[in-house]
N, C-alpha and C. Protein backbone atom coordinates (compact mmCIF):
# COMPACT_ATOMS: atom_id res chain seq x y z
N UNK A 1 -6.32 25.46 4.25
CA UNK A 1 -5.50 24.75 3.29
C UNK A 1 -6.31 23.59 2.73
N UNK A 2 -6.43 23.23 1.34
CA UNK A 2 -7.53 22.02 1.04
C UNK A 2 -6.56 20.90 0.96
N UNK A 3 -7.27 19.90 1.38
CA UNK A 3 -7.25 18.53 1.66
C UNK A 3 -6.11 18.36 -0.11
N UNK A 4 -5.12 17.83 0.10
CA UNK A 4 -4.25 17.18 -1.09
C UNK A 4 -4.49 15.87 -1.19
N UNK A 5 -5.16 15.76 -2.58
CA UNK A 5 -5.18 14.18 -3.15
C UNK A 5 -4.15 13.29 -2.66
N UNK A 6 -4.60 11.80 -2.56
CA UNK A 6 -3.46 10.56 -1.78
C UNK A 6 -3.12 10.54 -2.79
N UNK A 7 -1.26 10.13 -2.96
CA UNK A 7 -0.66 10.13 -3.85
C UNK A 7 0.16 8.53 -3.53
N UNK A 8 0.05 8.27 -4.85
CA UNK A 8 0.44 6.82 -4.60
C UNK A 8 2.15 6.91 -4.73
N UNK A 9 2.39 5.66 -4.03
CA UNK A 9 3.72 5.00 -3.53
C UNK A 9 4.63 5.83 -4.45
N UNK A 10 4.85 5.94 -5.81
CA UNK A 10 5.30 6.56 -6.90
C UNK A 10 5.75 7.47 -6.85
N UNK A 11 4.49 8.16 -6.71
CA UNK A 11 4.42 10.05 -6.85
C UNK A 11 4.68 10.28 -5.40
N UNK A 12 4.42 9.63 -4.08
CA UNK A 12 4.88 10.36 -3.42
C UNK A 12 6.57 10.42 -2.96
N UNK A 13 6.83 8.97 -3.51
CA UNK A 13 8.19 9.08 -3.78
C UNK A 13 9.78 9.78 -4.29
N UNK A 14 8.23 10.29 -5.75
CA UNK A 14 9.27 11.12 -6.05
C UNK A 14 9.03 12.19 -6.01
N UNK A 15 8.01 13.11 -5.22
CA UNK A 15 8.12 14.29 -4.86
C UNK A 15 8.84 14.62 -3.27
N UNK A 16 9.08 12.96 -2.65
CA UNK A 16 9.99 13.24 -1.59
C UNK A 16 11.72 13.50 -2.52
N UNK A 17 11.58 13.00 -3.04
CA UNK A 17 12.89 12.87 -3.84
C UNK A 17 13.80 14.25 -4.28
N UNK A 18 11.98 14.85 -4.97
CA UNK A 18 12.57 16.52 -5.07
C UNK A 18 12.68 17.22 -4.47
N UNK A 19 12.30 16.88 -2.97
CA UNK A 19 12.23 17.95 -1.95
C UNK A 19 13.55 17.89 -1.35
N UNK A 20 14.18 16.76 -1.26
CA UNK A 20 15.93 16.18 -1.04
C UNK A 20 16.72 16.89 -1.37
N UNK A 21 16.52 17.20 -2.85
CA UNK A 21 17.40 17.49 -4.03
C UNK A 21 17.58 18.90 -3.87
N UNK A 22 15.97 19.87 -3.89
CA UNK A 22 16.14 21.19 -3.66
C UNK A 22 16.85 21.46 -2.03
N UNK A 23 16.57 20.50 -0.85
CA UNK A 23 17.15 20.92 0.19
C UNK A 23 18.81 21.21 0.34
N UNK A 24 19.23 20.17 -0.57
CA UNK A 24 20.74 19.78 -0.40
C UNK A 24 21.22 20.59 -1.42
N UNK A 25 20.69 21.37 -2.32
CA UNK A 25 21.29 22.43 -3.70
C UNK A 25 21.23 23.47 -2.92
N UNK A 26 20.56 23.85 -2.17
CA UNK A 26 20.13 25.12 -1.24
C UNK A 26 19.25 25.91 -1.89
N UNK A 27 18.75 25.20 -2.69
CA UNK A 27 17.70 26.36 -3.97
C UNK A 27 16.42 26.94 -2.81
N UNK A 28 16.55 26.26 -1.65
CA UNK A 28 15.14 26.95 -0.99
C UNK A 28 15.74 27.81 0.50
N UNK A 29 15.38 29.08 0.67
CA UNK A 29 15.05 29.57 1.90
C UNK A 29 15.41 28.72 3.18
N UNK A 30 15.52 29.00 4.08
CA UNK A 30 15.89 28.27 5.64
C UNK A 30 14.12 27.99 6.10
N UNK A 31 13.00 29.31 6.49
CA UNK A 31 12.15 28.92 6.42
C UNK A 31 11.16 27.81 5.69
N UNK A 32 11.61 28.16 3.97
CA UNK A 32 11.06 27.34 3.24
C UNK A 32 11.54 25.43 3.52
N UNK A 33 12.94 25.29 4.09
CA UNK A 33 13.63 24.51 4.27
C UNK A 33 12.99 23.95 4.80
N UNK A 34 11.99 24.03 6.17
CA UNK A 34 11.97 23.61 7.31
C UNK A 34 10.28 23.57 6.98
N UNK A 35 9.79 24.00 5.86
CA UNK A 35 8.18 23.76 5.67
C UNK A 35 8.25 22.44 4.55
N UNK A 36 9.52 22.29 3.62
CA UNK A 36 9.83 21.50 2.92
C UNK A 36 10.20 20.03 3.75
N UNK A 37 10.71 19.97 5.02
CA UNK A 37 11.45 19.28 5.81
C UNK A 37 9.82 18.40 6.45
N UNK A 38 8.68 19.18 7.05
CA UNK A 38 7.68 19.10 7.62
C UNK A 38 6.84 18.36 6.44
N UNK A 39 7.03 18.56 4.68
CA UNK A 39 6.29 17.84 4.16
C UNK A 39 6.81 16.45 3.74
N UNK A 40 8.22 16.51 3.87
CA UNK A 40 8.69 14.76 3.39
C UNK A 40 8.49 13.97 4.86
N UNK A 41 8.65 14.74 6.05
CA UNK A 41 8.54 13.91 6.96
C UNK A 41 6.60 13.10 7.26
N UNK A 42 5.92 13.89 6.16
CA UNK A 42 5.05 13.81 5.78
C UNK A 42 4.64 12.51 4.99
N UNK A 43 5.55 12.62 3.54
CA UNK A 43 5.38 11.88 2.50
C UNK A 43 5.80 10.32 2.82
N UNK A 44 6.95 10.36 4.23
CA UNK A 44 7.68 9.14 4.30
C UNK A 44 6.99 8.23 4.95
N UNK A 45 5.48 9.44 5.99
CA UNK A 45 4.73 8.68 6.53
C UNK A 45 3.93 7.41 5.87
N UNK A 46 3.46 8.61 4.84
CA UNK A 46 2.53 8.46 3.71
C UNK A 46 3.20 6.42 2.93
N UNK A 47 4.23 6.97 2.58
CA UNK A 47 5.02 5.83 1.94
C UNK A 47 5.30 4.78 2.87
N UNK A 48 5.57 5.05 4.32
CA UNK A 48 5.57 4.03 5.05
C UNK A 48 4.63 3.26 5.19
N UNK A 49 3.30 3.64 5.40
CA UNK A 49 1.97 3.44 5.35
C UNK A 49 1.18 2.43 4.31
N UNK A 50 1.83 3.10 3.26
CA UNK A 50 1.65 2.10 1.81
C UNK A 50 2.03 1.19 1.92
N UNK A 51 3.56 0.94 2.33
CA UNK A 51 4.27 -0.39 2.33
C UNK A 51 3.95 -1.22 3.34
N UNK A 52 3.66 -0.77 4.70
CA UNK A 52 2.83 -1.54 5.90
C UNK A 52 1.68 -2.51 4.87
N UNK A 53 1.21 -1.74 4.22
CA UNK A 53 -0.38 -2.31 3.82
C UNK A 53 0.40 -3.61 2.39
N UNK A 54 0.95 -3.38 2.16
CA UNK A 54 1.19 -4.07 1.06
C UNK A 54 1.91 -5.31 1.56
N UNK A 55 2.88 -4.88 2.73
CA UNK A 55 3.41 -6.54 3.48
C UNK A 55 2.38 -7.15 3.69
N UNK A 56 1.45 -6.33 4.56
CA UNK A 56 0.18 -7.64 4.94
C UNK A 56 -0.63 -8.19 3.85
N UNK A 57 -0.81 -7.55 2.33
CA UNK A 57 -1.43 -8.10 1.34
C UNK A 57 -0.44 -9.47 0.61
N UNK A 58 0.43 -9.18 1.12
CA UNK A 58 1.61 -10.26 0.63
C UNK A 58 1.51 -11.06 1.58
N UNK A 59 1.62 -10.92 2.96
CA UNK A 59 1.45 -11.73 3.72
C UNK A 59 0.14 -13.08 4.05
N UNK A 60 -0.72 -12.41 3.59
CA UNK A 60 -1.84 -13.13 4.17
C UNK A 60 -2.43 -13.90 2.01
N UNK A 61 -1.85 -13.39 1.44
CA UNK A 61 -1.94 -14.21 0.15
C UNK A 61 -0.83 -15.28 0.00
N UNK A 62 0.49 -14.61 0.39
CA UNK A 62 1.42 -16.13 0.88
C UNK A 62 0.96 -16.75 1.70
N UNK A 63 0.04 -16.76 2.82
CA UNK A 63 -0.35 -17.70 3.27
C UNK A 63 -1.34 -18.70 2.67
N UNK A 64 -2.29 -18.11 1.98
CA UNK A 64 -3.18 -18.66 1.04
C UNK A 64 -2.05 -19.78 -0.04
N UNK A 65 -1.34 -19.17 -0.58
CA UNK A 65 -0.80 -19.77 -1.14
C UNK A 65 0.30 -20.99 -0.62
N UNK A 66 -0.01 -20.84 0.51
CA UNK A 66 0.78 -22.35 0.93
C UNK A 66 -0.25 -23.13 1.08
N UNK A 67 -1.65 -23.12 1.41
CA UNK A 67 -2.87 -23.91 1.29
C UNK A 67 -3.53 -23.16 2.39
N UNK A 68 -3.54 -22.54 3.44
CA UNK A 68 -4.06 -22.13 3.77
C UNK A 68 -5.01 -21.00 3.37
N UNK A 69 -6.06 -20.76 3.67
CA UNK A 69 -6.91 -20.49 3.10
C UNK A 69 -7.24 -18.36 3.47
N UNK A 70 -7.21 -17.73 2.87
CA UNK A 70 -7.40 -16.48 3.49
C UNK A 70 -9.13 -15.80 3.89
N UNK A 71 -9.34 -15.92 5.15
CA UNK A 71 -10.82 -15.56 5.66
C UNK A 71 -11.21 -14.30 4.79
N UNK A 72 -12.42 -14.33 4.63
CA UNK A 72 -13.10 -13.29 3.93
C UNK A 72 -12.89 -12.26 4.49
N UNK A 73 -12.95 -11.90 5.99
CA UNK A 73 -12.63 -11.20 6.87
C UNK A 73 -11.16 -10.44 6.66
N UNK A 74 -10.17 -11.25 6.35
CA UNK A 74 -9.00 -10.74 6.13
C UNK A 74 -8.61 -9.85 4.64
N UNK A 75 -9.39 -10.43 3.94
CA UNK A 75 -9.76 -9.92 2.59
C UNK A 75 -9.82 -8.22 2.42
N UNK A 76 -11.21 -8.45 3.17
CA UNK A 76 -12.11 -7.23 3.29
C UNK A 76 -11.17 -6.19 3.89
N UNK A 77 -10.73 -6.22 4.85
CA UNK A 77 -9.60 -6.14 6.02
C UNK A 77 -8.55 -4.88 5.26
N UNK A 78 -8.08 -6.01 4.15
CA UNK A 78 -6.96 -5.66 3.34
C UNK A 78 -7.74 -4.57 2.21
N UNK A 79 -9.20 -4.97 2.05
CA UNK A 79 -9.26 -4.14 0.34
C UNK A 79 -9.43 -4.75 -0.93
N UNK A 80 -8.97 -6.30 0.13
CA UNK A 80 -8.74 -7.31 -1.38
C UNK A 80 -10.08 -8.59 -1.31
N UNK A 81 -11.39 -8.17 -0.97
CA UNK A 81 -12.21 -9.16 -1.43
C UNK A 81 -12.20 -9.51 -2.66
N UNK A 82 -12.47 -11.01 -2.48
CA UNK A 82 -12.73 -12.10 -4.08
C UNK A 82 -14.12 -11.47 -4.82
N UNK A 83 -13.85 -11.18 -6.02
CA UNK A 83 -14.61 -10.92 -6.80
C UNK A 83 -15.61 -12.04 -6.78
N UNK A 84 -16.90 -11.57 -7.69
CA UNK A 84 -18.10 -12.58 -7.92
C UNK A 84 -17.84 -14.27 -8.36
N UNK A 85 -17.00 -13.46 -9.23
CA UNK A 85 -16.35 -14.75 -10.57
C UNK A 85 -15.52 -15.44 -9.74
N UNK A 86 -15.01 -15.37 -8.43
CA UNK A 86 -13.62 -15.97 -7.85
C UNK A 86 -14.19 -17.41 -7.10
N UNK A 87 -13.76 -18.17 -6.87
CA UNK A 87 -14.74 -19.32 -6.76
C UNK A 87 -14.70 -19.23 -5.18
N UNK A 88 -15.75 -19.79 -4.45
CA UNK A 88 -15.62 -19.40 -3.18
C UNK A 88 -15.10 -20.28 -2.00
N UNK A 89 -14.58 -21.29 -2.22
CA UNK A 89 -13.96 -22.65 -2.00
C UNK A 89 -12.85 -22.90 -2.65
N UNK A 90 -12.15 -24.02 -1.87
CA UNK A 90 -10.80 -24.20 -2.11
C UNK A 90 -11.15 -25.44 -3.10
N UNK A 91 -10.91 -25.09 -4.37
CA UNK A 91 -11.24 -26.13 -5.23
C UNK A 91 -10.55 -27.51 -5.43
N UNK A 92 -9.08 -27.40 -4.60
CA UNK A 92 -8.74 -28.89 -3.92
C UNK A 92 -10.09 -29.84 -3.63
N UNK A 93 -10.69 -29.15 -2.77
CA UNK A 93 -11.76 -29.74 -2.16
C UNK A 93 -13.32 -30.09 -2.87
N UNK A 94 -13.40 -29.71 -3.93
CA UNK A 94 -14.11 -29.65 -4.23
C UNK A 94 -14.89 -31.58 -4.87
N UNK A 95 -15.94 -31.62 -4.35
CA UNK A 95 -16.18 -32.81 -4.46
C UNK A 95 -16.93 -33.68 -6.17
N UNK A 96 -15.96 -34.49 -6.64
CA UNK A 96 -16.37 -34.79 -8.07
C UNK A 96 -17.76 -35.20 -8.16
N UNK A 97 -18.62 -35.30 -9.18
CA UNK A 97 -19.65 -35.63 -9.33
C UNK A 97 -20.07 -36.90 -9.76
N UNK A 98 -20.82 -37.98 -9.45
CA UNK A 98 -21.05 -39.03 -9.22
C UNK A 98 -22.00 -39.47 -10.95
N UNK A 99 -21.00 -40.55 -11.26
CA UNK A 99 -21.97 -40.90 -12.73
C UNK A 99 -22.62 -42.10 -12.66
């Protein structure tokens, strides 16, 4: 069986959605039912998974955003390293220049 493309939060949503819809119309087979049943318990993983990852990207940027600062480490972690352009210091801190 080949490897099926990751399907984002969306799409896998709403192909759990159709698999619901055909279960509860009865449009599918008892076998088919139960191979249909094996792939949302699948998709919900899938979607659970997504949303795990996305609390902690919320999480650890609300923390940033109360002043605390988010480790590079946690960044990376997440997926979400600071770009080149992103300044690399908390520019609160940043010390004025002397005239």
């Amino acid at each position: 069986m080949p490897k099926e493309r990751k399907l984002t939060f969306e799409q896998a949503l709403a192909k759990l959605e159709q698999i619901v819809q055909q279960i509860e119309q009865g449009q599918v087979s008892l076998e088919e039912s139960i191979a249909k049943y094996a792939e949302g318990t699948r998709l919900i993983r899938q979607c659970r998974g997504i949303l795990e990852s996305a609390e902690k990207k919320i999480q650890v940027l609300s923390q940033a955003g109360e002043g605390q600062l988010a480790s590079q480490g946690e960044l990376e972690e997440l997926g979400e390293a600071p770009s080149d352009d992103a300044p690399a210091t908390d520019p609160s801190r940043r010390s004025t220049p002397s005239t």
